[in-house]
Protein backbone atom coordinates (compact mmCIF):
# COMPACT_ATOMS: atom_id res chain seq x y z
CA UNK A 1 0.00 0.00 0.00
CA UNK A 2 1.53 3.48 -1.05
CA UNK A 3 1.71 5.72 1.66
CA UNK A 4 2.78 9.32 2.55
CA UNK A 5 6.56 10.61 1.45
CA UNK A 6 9.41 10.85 4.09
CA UNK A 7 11.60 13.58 3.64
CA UNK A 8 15.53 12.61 3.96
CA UNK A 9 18.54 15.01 3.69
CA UNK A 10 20.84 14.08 1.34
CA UNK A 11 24.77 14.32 1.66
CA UNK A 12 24.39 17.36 -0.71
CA UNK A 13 22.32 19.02 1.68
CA UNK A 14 19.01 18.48 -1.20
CA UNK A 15 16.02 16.78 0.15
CA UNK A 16 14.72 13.47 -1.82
CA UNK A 17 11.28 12.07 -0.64
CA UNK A 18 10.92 7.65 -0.20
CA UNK A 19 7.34 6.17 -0.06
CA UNK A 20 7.16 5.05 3.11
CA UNK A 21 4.16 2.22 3.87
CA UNK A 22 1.75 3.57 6.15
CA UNK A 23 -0.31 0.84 8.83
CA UNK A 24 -3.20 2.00 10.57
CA UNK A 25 -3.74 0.57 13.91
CA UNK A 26 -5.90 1.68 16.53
CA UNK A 27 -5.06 3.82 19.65
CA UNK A 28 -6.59 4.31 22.95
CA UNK A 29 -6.35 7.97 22.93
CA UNK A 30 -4.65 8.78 25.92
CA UNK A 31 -1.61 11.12 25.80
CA UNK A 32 0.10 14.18 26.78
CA UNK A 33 0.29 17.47 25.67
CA UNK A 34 3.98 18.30 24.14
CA UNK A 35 2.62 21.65 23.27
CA UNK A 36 0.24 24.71 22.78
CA UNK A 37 -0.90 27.35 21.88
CA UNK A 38 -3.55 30.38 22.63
CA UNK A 39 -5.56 31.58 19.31
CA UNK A 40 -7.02 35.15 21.01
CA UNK A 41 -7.08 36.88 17.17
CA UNK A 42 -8.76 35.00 14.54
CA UNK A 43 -7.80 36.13 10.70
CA UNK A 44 -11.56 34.08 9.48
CA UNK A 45 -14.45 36.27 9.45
CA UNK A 46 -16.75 32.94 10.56
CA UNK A 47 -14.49 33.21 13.87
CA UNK A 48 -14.57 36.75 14.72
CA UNK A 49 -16.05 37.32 18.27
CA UNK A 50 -15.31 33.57 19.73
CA UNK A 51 -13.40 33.64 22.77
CA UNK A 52 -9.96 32.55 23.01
CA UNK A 53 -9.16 28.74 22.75
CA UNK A 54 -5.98 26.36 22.80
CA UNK A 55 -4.85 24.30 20.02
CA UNK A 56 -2.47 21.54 21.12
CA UNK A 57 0.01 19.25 20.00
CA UNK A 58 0.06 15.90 21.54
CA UNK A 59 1.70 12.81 21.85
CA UNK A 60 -0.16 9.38 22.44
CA UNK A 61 0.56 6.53 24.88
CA UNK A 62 1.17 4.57 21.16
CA UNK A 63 3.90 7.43 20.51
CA UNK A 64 1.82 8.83 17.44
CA UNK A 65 1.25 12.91 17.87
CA UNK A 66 -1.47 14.41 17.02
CA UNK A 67 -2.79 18.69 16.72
CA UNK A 68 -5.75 19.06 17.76
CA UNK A 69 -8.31 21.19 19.78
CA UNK A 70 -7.89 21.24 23.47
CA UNK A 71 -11.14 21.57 25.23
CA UNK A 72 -12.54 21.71 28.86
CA UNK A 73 -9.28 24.06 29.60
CA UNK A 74 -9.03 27.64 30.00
CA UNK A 75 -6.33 29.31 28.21
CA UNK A 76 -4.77 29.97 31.00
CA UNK A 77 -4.65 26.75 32.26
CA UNK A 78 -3.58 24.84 29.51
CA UNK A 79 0.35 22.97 30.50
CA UNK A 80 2.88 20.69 28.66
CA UNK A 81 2.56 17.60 30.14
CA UNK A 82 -0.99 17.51 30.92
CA UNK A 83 -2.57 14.52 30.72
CA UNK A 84 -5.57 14.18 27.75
CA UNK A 85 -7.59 12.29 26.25
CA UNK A 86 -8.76 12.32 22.34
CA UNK A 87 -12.40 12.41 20.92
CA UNK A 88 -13.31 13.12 17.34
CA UNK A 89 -15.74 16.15 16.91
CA UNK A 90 -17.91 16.81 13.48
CA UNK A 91 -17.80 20.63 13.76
CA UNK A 92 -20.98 22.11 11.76
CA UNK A 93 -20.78 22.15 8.26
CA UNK A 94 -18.29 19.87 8.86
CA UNK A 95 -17.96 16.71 6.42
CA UNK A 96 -15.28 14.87 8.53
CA UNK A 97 -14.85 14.69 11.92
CA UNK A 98 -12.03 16.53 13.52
CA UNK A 99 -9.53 15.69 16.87
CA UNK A 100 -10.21 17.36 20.07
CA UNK A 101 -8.20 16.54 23.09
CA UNK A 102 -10.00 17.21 27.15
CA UNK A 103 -8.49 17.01 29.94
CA UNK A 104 -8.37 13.97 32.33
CA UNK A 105 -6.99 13.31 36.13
CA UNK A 106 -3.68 12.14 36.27
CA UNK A 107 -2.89 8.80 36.47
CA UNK A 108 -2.25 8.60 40.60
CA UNK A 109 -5.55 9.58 40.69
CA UNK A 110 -6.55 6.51 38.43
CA UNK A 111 -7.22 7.89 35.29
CA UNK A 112 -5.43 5.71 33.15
């Protein structure tokens, strides 16, 4: 099965792309943030007015990191390292669903 390029540097110092097969396996959808960031001025016209929200960058307990939404946080509250878990969101007008991450205890609380 084809799947997507991987980019490799080249003694030269040029970049040369190799198919690379891509598996799909499934994931439980627990992870951690690695990091974030605060959208308070939105450039789309269909945003203007919303309120400030976090878009994060996390890694999964199956090492695969993902952006996505971060939900259920205040801005201000958002950290690296906080434990999440992932849920797909259909957004309206929306034809596929999207990845939102919300947060979850920590794992000495049982969480995990």
């Amino acid at each position: 099965m084809p799947g997507l390029p991987e980019l490799a540097a080249t003694a030269a110092g040029t970049l040369s792309t190799t198919p690379r097969p891509t598996a799909f396996e499934p994931a439980g959808g627990l992870g951690v943030v690695d990091s974030y960031l605060v959208i308070r001025h939105h450039s789309m016209p269909a945003f203007a007015g919303r309120p400030p929200y976090v878009l994060a960058l996390v890694t999964l307990d199956e090492g695969v990191r993902l952006p996505g939404r971060f939900d259920g946080v205040a801005p201000r509250e958002a950290r690296i390292g906080q434990p999440v878990r992932a849920a797909f969101h259909v957004g309206l007008g929306a034809d596929t669903p999207g990845v939102i991450f919300r947060p979850r205890q920590p794992a000495a609380v049982g969480a995990r």
